[in-house]
Protein backbone atom coordinates (compact mmCIF):
# COMPACT_ATOMS: atom_id res chain seq x y z
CA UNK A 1 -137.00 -135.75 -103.06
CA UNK A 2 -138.51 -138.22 -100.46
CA UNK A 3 -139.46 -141.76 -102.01
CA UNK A 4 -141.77 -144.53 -100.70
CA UNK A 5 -139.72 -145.41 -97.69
CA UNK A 6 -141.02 -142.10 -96.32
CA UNK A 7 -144.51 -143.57 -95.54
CA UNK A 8 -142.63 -145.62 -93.17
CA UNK A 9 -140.87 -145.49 -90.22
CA UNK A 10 -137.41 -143.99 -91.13
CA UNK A 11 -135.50 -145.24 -88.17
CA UNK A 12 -137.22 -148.48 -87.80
CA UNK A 13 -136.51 -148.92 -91.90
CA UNK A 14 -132.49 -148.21 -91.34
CA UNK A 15 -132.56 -150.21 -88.11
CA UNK A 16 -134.10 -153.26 -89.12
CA UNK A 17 -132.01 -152.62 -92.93
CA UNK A 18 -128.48 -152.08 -91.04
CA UNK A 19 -129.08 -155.08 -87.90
CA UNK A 20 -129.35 -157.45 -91.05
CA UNK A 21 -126.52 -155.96 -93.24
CA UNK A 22 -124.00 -155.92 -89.87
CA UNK A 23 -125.49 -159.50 -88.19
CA UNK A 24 -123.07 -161.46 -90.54
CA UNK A 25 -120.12 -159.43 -91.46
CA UNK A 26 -116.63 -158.13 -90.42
CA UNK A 27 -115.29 -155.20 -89.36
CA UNK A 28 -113.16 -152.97 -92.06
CA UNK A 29 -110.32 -151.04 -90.56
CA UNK A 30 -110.62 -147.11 -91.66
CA UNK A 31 -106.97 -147.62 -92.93
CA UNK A 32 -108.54 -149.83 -95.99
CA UNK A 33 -110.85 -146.98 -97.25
CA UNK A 34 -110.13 -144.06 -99.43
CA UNK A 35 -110.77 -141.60 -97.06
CA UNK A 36 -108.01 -142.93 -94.61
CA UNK A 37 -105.57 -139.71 -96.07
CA UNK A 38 -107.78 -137.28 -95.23
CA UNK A 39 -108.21 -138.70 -91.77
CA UNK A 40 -104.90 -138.27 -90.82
CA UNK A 41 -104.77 -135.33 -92.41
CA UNK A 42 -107.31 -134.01 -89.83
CA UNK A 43 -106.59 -136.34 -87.01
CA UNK A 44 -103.75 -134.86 -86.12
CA UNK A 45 -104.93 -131.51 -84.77
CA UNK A 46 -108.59 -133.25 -83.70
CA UNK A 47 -108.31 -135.17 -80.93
CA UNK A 48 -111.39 -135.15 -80.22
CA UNK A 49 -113.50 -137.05 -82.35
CA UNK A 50 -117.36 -138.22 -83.12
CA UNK A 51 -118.12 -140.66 -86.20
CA UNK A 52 -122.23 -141.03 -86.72
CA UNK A 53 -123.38 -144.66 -87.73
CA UNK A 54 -120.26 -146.11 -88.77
CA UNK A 55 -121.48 -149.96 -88.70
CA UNK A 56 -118.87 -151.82 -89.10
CA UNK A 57 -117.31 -149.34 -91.86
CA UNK A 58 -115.73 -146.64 -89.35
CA UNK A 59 -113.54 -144.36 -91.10
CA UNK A 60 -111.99 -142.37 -88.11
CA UNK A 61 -109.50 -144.42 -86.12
CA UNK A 62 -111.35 -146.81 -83.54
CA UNK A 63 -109.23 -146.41 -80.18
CA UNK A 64 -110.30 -143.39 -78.63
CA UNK A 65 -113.53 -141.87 -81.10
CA UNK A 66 -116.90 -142.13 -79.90
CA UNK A 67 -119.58 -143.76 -81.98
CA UNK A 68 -122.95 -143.28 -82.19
CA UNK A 69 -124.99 -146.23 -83.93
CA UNK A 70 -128.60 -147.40 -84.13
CA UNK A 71 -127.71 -151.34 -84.89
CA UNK A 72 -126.82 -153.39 -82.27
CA UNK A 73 -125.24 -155.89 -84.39
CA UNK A 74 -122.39 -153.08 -85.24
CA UNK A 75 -121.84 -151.37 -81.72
CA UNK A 76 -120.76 -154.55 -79.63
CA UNK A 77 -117.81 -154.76 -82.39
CA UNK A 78 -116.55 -151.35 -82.03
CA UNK A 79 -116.21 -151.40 -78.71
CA UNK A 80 -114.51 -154.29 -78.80
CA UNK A 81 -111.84 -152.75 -81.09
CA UNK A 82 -111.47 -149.84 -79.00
CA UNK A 83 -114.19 -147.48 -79.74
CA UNK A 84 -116.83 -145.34 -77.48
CA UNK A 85 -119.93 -146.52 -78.75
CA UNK A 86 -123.24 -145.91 -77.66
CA UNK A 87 -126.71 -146.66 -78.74
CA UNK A 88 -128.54 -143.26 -80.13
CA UNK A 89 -129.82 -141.30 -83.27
CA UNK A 90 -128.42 -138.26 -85.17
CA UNK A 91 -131.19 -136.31 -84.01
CA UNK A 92 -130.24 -136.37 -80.52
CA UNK A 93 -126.87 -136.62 -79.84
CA UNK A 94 -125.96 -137.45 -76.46
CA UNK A 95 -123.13 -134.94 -76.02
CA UNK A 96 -122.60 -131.39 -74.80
CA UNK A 97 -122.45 -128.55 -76.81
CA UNK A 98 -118.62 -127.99 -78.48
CA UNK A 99 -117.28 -131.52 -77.19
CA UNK A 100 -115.45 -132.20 -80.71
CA UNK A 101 -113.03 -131.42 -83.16
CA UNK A 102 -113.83 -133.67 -85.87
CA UNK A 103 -117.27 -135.05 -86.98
CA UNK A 104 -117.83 -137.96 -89.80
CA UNK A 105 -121.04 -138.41 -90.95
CA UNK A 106 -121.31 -140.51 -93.88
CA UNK A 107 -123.90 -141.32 -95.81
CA UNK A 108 -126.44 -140.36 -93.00
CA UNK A 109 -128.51 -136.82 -93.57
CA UNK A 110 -130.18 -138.77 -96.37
CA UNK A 111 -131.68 -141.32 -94.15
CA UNK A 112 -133.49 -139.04 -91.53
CA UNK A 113 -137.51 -137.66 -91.72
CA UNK A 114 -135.70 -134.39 -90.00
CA UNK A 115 -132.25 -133.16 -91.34
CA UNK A 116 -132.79 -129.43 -89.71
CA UNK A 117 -132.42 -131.38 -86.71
CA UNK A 118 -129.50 -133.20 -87.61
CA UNK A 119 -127.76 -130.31 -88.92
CA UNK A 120 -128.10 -128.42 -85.86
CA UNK A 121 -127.40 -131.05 -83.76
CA UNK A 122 -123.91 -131.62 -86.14
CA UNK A 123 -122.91 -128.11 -85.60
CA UNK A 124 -124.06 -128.07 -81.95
CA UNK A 125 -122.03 -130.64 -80.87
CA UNK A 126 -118.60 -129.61 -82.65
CA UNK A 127 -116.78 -126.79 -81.27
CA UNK A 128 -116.07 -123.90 -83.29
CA UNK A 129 -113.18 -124.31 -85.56
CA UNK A 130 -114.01 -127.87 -86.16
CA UNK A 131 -114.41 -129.74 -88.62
CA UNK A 132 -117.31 -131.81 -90.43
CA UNK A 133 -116.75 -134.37 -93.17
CA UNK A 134 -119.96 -135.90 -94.49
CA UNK A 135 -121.01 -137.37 -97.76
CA UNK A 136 -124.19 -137.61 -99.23
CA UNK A 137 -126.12 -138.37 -102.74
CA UNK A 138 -127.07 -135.45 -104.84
CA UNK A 139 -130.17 -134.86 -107.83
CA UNK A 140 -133.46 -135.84 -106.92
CA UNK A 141 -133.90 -136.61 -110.45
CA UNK A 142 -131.16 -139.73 -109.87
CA UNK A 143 -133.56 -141.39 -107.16
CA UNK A 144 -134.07 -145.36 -108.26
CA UNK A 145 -135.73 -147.73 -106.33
CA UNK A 146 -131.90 -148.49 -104.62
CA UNK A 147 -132.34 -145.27 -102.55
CA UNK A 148 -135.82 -146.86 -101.57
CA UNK A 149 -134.48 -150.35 -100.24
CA UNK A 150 -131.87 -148.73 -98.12
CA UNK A 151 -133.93 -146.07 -96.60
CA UNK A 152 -132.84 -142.58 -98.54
CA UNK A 153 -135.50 -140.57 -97.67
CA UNK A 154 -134.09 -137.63 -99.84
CA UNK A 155 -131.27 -136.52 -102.18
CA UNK A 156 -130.03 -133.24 -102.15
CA UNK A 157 -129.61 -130.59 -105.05
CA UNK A 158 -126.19 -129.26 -104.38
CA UNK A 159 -127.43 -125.42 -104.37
CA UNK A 160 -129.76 -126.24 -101.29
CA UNK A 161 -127.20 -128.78 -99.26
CA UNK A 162 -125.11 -125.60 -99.07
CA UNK A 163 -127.72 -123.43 -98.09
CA UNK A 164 -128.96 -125.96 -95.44
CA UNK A 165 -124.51 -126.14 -93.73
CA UNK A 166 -124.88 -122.22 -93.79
CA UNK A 167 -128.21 -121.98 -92.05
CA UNK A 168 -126.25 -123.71 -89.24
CA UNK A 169 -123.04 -122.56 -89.33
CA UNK A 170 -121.19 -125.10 -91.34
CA UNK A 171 -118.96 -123.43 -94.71
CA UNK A 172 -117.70 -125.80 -96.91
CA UNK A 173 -114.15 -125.58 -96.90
CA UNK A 174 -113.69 -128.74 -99.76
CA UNK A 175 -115.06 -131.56 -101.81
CA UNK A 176 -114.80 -134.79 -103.68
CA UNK A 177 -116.66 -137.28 -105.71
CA UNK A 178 -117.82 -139.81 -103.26
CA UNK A 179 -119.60 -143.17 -103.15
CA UNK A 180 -119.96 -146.69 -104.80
CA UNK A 181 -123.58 -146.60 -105.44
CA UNK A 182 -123.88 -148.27 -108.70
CA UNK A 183 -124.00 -145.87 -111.61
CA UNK A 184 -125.95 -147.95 -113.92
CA UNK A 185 -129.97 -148.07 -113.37
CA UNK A 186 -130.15 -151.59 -114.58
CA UNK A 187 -127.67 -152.59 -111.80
CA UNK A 188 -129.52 -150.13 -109.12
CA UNK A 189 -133.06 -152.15 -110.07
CA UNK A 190 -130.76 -155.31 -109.73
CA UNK A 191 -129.60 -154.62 -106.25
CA UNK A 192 -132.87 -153.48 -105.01
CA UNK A 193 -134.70 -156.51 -106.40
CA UNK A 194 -132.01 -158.69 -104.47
CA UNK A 195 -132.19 -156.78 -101.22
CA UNK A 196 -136.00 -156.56 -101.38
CA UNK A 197 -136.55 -160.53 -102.49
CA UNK A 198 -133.61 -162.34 -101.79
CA UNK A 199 -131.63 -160.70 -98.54
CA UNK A 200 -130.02 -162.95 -97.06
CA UNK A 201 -128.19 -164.21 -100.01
CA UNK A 202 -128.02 -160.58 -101.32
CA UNK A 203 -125.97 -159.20 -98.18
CA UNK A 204 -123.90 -162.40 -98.51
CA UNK A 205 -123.02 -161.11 -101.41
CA UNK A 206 -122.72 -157.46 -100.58
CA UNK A 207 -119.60 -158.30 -97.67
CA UNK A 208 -117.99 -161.00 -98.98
CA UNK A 209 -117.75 -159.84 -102.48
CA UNK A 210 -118.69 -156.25 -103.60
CA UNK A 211 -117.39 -154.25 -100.38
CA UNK A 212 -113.72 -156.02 -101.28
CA UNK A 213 -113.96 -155.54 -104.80
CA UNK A 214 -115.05 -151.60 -104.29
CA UNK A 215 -112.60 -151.28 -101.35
CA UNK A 216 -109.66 -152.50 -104.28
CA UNK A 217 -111.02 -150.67 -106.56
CA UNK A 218 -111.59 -147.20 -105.15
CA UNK A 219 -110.08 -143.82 -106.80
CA UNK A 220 -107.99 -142.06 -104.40
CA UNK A 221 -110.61 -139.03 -103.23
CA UNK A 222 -109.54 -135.85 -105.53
CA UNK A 223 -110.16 -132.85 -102.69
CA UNK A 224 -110.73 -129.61 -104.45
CA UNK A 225 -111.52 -126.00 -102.98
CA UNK A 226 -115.31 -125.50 -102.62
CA UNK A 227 -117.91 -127.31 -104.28
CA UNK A 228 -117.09 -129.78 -107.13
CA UNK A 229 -118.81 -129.65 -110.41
CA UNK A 230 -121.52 -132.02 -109.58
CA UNK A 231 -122.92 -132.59 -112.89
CA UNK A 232 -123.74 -136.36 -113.24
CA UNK A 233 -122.26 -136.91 -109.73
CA UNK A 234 -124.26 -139.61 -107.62
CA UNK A 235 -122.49 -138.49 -104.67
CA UNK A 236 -120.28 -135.81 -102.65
CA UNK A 237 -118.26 -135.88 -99.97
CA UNK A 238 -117.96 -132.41 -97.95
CA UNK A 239 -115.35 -130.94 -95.81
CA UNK A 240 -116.49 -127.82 -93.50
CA UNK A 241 -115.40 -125.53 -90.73
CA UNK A 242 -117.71 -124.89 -87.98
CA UNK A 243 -117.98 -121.41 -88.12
CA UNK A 244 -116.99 -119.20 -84.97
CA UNK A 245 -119.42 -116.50 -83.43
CA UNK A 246 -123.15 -117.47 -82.32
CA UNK A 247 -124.42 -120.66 -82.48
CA UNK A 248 -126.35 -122.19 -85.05
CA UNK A 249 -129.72 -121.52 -86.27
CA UNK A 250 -132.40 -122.72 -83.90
CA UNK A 251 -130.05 -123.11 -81.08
């Protein structure tokens, strides 16, 4: 499902959305989020690793992991901490074919007018053997106005997100309940009336308050072989093996 933010620009929306949400904020070590156990899980056979607009949330260790970012405001920061960061889009990645062993793409197919394109370019760019972990929100019939402010242009039924990691080469190897969306549509219209009205005060907010309070709060990510049951799930988190053989579809 694509809402009204698909009349627009996509990248300038997430560009102009993520300069303001990373102009006045901190950087979170990946040790702090719930995903940090699964990271060294696969960091330790993956040394070579790629982790697609991270802002100033990175999940894969800084020193040593190349970044890719549209904001500004975020890459200066990572490279500062030890990262490889470099200005660019998911639809182009500035990288040879098979250059990686680990990929982290949260919270990003959502956000682009062409996810073929980013799917191939995922699977182009990591060798085979590797692995992808990526997260993104499920049921089109979830989408609030939330998704709208913060540039989803689609959510995914589960049946056709695995259809679209096959096409290119990607099998899904695990998954988890993912995300801190709020579940509640009264809060979703709250935060998108803030963010839409009041921004300023509303990312304020956002860093200094709710990103701690989730960060403390966060379950401990419950892997599981193959697909969860995603009934009333808001979001996934997927962990796949780049197939070996031929390349990807398209490529």
């Amino acid at each position: 499902m694509i809402g009204n933010a698909a009349s627009q620009d996509a990248a300038e929306i997430n560009r102009r959305f993520y300069d303001a949400l990373w102009a006045d904020t901190y950087l979170i070590q990946p040790e702090r989020f719930n995903t940090w156990p699964l990271v060294c899980e696969l960091n330790a056979s993956c040394p070579r690793r790629l982790e697609i607009g991270p802002g100033l949330r990175p999940r894969l260790p800084l020193t040593g992991t190349h970044f890719i970012e549209i904001s500004r405001a975020a890459l200066s920061r990572l490279i500062q901490h030890g990262g490889i960061a470099a200005q660019a889009n998911a639809e182009a990645l500035p990288f040879p074919d098979a250059t990686f062993d680990l990929i982290m793409a949260m919270d990003i197919i959502e956000h682009v007018d062409d996810d073929e394109v980013v799917f191939r370019e995922l699977a182009r760019v990591l060798r085979p053997g590797g692995t992808l972990v990526m997260s993104s929100p499920l049921h089109p019939d979830s989408w609030t106005g939330f998704d709208d402010v913060v540039g989803h242009l689609r959510r995914y039924d589960p049946e056709d997100l695995l259809a679209r990691l096959a096409r290119h080469g990607l099998t899904l190897e695990r998954s988890a309940i993912y995300g801190m969306q709020p579940r509640s549509q009264m809060l979703s219209r709250m935060g998108a009336w803030w963010l839409t009205r009041r921004r300023e005060q509303a990312m304020r907010w956002y860093n200094r308050v709710f990103m701690p309070l989730g960060l403390f709060f966060a379950s401990r990510l419950r892997l599981v072989p193959g697909m969860i049951d995603t009934t009333r799930v808001d979001e996934v988190l997927l962990v796949c093996r780049r197939q070996h053989g031929p390349g990807p579809a398209g490529h």
